[in-house]
N, C-alpha and C. Protein backbone atom coordinates (compact mmCIF):
# COMPACT_ATOMS: atom_id res chain seq x y z
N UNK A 1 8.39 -6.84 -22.55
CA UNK A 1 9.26 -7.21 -21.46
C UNK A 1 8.75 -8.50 -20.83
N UNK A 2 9.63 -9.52 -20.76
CA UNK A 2 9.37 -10.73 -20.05
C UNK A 2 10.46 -10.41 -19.06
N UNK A 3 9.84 -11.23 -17.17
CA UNK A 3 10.93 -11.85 -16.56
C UNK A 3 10.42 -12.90 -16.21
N UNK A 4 11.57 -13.67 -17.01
CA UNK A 4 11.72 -15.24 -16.36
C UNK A 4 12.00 -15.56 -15.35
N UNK A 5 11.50 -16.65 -15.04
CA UNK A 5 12.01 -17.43 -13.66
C UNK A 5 12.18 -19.19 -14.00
N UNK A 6 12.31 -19.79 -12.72
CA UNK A 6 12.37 -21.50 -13.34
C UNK A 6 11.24 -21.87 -13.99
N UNK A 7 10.22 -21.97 -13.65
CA UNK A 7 8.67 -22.12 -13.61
C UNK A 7 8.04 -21.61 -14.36
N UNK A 8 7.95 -19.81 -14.43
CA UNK A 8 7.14 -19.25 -14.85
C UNK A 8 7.39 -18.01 -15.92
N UNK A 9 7.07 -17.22 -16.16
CA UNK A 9 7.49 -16.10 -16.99
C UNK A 9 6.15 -15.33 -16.72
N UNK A 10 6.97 -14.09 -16.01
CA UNK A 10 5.90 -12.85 -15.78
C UNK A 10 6.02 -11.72 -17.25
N UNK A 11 4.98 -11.73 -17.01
CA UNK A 11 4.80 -10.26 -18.67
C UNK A 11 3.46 -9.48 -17.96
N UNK A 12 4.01 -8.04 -18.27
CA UNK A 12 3.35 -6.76 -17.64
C UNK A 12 1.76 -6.95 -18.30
N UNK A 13 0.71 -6.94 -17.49
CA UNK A 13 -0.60 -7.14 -17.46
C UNK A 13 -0.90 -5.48 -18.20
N UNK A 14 -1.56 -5.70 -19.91
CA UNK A 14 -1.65 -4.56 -20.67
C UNK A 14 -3.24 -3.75 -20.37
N UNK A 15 -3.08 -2.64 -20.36
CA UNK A 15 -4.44 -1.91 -20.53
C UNK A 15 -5.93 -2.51 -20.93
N UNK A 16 -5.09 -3.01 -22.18
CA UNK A 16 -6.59 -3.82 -22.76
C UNK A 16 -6.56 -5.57 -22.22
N UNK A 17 -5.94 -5.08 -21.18
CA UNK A 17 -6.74 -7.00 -20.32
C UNK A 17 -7.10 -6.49 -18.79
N UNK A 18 -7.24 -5.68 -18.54
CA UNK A 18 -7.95 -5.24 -17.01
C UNK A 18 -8.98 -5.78 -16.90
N UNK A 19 -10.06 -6.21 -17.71
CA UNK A 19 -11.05 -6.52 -17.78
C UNK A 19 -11.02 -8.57 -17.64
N UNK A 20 -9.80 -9.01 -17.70
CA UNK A 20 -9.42 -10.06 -17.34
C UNK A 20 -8.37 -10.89 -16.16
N UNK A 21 -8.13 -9.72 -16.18
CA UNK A 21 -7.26 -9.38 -14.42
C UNK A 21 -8.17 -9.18 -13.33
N UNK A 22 -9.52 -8.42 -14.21
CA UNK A 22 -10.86 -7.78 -12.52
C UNK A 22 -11.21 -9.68 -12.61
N UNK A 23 -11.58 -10.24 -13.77
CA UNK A 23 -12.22 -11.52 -13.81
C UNK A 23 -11.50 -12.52 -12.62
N UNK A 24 -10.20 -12.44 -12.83
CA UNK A 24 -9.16 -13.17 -11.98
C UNK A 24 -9.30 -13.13 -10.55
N UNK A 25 -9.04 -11.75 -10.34
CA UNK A 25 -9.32 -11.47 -9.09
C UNK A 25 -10.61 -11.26 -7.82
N UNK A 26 -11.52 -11.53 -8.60
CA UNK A 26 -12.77 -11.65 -8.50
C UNK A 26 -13.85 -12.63 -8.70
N UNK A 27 -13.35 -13.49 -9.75
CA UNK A 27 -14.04 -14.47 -9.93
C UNK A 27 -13.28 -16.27 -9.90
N UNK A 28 -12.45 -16.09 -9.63
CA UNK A 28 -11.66 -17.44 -9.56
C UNK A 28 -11.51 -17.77 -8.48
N UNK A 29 -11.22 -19.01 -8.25
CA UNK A 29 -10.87 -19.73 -7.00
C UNK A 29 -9.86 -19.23 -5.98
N UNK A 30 -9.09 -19.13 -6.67
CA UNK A 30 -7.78 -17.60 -5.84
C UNK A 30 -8.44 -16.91 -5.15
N UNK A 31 -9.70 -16.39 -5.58
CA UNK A 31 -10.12 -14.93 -5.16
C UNK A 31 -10.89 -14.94 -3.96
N UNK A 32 -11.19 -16.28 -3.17
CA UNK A 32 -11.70 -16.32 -2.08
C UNK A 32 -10.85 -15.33 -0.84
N UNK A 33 -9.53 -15.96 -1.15
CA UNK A 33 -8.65 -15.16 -0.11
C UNK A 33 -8.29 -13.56 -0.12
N UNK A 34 -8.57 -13.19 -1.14
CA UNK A 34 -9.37 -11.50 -1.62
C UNK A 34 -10.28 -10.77 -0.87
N UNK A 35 -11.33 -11.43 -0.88
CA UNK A 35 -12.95 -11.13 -0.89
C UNK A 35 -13.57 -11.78 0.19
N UNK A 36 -13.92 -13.09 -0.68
CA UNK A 36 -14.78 -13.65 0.77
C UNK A 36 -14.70 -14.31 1.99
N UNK A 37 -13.26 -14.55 2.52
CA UNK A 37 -13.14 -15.69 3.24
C UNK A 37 -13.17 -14.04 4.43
N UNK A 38 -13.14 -12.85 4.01
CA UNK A 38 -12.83 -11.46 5.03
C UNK A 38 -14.34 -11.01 4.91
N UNK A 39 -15.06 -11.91 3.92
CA UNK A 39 -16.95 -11.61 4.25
C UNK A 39 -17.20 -9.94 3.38
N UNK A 40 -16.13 -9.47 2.38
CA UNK A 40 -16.00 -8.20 1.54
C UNK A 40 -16.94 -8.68 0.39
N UNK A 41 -17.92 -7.74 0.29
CA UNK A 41 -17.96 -7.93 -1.22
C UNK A 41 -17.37 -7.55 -2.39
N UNK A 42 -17.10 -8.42 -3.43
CA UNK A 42 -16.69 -8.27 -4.49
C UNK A 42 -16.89 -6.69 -5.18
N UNK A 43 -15.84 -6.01 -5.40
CA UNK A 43 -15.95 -4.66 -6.09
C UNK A 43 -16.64 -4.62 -6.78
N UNK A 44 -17.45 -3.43 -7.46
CA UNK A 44 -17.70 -3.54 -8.61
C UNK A 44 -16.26 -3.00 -9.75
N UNK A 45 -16.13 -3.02 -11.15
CA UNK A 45 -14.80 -2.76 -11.58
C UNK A 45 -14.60 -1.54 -11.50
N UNK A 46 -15.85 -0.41 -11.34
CA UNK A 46 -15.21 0.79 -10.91
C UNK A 46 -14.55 1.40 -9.78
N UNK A 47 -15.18 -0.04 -8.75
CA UNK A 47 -14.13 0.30 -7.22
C UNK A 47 -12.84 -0.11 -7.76
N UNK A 48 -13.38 -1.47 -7.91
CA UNK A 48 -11.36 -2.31 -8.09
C UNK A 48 -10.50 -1.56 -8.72
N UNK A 49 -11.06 -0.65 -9.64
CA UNK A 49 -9.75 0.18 -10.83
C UNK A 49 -9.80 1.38 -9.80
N UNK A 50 -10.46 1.37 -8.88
CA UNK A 50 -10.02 2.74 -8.01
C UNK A 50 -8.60 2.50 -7.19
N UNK A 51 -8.72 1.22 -6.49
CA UNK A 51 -7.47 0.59 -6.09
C UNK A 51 -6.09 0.53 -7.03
N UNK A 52 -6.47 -0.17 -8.18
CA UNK A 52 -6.01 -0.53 -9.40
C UNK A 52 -5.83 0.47 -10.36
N UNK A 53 -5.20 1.43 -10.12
CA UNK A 53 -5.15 2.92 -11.19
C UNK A 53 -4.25 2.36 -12.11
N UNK A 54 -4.27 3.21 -12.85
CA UNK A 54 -3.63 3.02 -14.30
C UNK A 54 -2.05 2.67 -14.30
N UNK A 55 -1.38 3.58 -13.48
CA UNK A 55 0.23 3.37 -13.02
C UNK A 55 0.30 1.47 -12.87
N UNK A 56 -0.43 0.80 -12.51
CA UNK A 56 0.13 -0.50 -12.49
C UNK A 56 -0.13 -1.00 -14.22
N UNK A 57 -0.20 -0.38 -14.88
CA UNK A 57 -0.59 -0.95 -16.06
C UNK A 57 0.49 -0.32 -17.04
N UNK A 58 1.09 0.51 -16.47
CA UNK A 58 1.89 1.16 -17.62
C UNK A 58 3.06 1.45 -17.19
N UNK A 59 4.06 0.40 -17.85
CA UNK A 59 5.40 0.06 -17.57
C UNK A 59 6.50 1.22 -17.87
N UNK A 60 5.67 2.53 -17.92
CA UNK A 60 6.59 3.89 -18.06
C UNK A 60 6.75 4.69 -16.62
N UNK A 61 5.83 3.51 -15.67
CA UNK A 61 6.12 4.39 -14.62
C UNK A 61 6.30 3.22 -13.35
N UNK A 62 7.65 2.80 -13.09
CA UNK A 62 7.64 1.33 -12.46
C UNK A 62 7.54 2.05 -11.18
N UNK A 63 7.71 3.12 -10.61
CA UNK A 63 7.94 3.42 -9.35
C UNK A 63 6.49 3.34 -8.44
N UNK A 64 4.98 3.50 -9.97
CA UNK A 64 3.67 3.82 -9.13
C UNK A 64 3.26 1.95 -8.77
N UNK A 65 3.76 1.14 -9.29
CA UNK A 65 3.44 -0.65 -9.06
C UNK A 65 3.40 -0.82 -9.94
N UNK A 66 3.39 -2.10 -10.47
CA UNK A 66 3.24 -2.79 -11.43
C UNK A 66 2.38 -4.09 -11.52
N UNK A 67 1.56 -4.53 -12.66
CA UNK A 67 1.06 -5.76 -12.66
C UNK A 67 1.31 -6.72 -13.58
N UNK A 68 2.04 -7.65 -13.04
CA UNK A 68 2.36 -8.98 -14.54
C UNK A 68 1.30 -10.32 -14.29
N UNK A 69 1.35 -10.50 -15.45
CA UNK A 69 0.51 -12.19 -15.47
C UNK A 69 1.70 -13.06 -15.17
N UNK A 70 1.23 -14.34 -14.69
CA UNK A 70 2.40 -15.40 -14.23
C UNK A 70 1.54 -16.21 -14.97
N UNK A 71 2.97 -16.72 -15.93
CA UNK A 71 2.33 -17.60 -17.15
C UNK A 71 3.20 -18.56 -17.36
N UNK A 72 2.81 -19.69 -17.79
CA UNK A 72 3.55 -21.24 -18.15
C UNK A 72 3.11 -21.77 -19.13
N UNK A 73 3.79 -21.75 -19.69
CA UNK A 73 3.93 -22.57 -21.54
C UNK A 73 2.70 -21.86 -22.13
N UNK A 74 2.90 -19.93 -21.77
CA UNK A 74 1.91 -18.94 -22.51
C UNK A 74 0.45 -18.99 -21.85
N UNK A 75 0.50 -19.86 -21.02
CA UNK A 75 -1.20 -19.57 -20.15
C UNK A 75 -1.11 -18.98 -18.70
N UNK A 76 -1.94 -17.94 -18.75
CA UNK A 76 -1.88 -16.74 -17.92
C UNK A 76 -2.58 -17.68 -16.67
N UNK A 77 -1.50 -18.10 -15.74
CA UNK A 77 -2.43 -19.15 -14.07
C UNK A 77 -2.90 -17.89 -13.27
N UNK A 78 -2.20 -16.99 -13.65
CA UNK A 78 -1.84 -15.97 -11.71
C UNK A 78 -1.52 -14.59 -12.32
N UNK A 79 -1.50 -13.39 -11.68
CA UNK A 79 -1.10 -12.65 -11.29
C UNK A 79 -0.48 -12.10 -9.93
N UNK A 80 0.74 -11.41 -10.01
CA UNK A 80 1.44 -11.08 -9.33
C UNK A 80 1.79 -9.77 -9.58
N UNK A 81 1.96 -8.92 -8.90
CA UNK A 81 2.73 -7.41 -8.73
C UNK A 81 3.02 -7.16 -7.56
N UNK A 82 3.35 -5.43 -7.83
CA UNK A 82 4.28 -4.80 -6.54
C UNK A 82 3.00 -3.62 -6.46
N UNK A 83 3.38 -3.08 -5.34
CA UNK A 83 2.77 -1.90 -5.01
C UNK A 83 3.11 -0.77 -5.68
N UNK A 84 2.52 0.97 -4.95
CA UNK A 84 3.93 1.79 -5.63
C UNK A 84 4.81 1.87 -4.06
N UNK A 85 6.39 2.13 -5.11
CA UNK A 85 6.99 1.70 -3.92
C UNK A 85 7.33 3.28 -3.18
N UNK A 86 7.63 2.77 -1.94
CA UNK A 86 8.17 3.66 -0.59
C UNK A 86 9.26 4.04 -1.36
N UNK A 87 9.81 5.33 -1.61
CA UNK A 87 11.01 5.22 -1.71
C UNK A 87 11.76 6.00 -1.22
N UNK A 88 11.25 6.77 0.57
CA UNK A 88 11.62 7.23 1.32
C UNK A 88 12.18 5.89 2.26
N UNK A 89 11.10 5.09 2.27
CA UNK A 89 11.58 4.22 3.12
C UNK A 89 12.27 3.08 2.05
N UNK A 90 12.57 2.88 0.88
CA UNK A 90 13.12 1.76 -0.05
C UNK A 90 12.38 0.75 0.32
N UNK A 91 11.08 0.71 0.35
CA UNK A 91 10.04 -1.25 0.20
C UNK A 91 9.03 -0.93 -0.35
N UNK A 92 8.25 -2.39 -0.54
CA UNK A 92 7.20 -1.84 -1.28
C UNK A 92 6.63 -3.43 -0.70
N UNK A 93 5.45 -3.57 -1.11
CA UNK A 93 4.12 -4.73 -1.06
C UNK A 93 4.11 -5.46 -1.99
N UNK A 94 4.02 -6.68 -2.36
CA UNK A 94 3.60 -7.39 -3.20
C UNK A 94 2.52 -7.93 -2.80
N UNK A 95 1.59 -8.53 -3.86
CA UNK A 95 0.42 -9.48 -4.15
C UNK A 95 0.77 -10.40 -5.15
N UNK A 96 -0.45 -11.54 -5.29
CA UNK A 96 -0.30 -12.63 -5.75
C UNK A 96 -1.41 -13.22 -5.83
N UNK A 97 -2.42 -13.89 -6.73
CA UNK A 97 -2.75 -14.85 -6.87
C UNK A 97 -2.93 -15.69 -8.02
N UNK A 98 -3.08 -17.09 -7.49
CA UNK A 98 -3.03 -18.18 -8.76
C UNK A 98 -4.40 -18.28 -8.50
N UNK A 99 -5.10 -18.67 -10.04
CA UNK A 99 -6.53 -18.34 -10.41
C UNK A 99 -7.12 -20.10 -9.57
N UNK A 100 -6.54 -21.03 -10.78
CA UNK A 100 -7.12 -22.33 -10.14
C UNK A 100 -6.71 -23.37 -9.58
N UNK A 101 -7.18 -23.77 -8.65
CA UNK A 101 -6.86 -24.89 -7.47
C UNK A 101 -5.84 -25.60 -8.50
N UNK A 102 -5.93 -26.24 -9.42
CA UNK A 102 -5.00 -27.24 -10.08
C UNK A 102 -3.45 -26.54 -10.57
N UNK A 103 -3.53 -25.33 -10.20
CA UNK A 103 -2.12 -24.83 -10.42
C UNK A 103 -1.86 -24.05 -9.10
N UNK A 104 -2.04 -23.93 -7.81
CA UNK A 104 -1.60 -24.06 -6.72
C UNK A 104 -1.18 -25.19 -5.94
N UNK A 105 -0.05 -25.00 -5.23
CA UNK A 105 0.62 -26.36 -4.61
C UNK A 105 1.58 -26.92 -5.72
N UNK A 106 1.87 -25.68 -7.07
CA UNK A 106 2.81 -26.35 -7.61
C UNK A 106 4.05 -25.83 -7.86
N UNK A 107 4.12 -24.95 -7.04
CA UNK A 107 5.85 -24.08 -6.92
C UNK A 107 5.34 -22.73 -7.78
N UNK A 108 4.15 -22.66 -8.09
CA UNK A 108 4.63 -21.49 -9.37
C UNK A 108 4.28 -19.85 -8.90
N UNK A 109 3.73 -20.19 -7.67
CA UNK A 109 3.82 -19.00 -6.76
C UNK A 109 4.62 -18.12 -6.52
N UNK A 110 5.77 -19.52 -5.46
CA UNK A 110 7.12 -19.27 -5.15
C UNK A 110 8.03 -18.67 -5.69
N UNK A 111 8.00 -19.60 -7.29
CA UNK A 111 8.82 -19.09 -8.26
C UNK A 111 8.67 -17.68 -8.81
N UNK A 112 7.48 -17.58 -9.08
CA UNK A 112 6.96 -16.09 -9.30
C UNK A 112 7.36 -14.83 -8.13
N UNK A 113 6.97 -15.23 -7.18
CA UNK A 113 7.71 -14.26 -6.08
C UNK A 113 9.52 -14.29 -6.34
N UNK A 114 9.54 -15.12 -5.87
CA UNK A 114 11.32 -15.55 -6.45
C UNK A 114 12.16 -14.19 -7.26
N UNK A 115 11.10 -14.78 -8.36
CA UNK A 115 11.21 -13.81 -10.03
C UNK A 115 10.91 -12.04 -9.76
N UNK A 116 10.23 -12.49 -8.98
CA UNK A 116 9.48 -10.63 -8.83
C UNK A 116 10.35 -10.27 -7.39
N UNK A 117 10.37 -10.73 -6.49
CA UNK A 117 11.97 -10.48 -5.56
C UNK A 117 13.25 -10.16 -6.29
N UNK A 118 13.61 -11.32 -6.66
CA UNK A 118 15.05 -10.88 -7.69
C UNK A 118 15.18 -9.53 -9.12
N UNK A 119 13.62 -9.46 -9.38
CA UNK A 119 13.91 -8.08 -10.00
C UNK A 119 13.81 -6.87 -9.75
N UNK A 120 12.66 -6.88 -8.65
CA UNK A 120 13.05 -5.56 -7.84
C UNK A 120 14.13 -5.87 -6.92
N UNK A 121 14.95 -6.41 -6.17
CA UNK A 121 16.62 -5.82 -5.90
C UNK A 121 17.12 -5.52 -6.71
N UNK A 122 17.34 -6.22 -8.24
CA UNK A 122 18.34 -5.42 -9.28
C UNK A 122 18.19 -4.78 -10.09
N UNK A 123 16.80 -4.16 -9.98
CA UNK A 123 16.39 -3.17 -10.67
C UNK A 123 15.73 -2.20 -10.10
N UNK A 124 15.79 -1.55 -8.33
CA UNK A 124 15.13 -0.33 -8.21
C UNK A 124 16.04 -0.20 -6.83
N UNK A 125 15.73 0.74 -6.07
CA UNK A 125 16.25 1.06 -5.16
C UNK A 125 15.72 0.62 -3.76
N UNK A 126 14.97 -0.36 -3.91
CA UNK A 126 14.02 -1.18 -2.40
C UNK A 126 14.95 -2.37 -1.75
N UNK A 127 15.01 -1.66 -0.84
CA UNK A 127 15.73 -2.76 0.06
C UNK A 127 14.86 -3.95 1.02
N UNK A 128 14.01 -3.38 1.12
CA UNK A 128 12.94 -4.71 1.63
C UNK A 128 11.82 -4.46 0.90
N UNK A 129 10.98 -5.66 0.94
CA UNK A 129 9.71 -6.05 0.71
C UNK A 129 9.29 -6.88 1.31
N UNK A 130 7.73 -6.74 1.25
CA UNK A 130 6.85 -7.64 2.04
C UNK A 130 5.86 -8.12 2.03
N UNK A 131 5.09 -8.89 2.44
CA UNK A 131 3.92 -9.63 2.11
C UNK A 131 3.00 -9.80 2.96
N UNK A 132 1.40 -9.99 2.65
CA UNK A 132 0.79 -9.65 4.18
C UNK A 132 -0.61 -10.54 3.82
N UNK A 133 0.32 -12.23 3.94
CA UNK A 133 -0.99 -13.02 3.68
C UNK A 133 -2.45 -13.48 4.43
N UNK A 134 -3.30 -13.79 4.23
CA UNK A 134 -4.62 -14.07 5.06
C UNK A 134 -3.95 -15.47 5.87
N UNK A 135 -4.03 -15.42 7.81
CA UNK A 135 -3.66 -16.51 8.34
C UNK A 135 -4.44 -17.55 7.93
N UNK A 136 -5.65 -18.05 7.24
CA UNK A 136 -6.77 -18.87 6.78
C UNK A 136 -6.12 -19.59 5.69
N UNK A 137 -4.60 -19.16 4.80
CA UNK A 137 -4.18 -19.27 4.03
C UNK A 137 -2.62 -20.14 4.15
N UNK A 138 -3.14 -21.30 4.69
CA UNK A 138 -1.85 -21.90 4.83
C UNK A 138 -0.76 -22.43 3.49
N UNK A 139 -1.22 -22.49 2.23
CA UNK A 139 -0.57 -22.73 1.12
C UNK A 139 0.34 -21.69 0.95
N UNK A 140 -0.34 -20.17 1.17
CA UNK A 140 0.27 -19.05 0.37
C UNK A 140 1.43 -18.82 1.25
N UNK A 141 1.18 -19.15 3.22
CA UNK A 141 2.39 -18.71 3.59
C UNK A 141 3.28 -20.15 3.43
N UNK A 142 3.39 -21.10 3.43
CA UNK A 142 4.32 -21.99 3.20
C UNK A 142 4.96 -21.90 2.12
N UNK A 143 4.30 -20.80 0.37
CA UNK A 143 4.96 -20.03 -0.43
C UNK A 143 6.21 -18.54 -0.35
N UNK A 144 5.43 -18.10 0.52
CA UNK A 144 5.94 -17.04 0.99
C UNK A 144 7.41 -17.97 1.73
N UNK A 145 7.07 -18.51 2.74
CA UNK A 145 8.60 -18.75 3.30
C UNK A 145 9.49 -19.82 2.38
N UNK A 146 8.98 -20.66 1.91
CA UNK A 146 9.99 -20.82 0.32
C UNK A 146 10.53 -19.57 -0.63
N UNK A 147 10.01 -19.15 -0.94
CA UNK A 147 10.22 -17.60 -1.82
C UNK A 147 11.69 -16.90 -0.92
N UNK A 148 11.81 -17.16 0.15
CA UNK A 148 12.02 -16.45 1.64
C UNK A 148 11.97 -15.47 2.35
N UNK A 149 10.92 -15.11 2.32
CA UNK A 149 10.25 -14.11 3.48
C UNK A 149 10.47 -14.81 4.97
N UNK A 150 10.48 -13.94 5.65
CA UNK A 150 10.31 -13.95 7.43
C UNK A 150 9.61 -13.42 8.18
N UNK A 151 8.82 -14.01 8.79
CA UNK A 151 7.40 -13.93 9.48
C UNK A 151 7.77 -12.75 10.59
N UNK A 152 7.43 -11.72 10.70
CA UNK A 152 7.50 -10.27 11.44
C UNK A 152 6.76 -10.33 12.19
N UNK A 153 5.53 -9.97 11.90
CA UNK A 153 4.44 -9.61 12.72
C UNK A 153 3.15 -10.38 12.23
N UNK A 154 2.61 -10.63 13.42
CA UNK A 154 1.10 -11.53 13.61
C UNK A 154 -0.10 -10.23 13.64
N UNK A 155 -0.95 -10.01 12.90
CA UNK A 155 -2.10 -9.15 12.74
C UNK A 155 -3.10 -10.14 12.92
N UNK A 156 -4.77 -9.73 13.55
CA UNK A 156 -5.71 -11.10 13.74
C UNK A 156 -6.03 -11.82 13.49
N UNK A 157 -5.90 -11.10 11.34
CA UNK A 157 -6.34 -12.54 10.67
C UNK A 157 -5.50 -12.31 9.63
N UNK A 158 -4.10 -11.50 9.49
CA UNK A 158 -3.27 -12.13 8.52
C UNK A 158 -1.70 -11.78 9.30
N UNK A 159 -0.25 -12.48 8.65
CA UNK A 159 0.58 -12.18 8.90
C UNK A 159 1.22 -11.47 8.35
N UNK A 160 2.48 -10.70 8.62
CA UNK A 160 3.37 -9.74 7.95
C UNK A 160 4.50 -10.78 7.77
N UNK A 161 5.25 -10.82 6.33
CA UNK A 161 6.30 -11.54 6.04
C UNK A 161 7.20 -10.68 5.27
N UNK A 162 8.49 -10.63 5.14
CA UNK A 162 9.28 -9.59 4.89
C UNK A 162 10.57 -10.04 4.24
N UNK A 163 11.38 -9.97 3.31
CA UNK A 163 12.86 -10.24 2.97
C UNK A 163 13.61 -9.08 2.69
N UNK A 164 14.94 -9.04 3.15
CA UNK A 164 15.83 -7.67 2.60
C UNK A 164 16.52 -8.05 1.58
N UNK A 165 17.25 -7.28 1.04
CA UNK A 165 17.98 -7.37 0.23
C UNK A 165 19.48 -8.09 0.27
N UNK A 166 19.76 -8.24 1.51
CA UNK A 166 20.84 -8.55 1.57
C UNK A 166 20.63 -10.31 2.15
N UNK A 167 19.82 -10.74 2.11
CA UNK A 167 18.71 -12.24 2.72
C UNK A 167 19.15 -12.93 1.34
């Protein structure tokens, strides 16, 4: 399964690359806004896959989250997914990051959210979603409100950003 977008093409992050997804998220330039800029230390991979259970890895069960690589001309920049979703309340969470400085600031965020917005409305039953970037992170929200999210709520050190379905 691919979903395209202008930019990018997401494909579901497989079992046997977790071990390159923990690398991503942990060891790349992206991953400051993760980990250290909140002074956390870095998981070890048996915490992170505690977070990270198997349901995001296995596209038989879209309701527990999901994780895709965000890729351009076949090279994996970023990852992006959803949470598992609410589906008392119809929303769910997304995340995001692009690994290195030289492919942030170039739309492929946006686009990726974009891509991962437009397929959960036409493919599940969530009427909103939302995003809950580090305020330290002025790139990601000037992504976020391109993508178009709307700034909700102010928390101390990150914001709540949100789009419905009908936006």
């Amino acid at each position: 399964m691919e979903i395209k977008g202008e930019k990018v093409i997401l494909t579901p992050i497989k079992p046997g690359e977790k071990d390159e997804f923990y690398k991503l998220a942990t060891e790349s330039e992206g991953s400051k806004f993760w980990y250290s800029d909140r002074g956390l230390a870095v998981p070890t991979k048996e915490d992170f896959f505690q977070d990270w259970h198997e349901g995001y890895f296995d596209t038989n069960l879209p309701e527990k989250g999901q994780c895709f690589w965000i890729t351009i001309d076949g090279e994996k920049i970023g990852q992006i997914n959803y949470n598992e979703i609410d589906l008392a309340g119809k929303q769910v969470e997304l995340d995001i990051i692009i690994g290195k400085e030289i492919n942030m600031g170039r739309g492929y965020g946006t686009d990726a959210l974009k891509t991962l917005i437009k397929y959960l409305f036409d493919n599940s039953a969530v009427n909103k979603i939302w995003i809950e970037p580090r305020a330290n992170n002025p790139r990601a929200i000037r992504a976020y409100e391109k993508a178009g999210f709307k700034r909700e709520e102010n928390f101390v050190d990150k914001i709540r950003f949100g789009i419905l379905k009908s936006e």
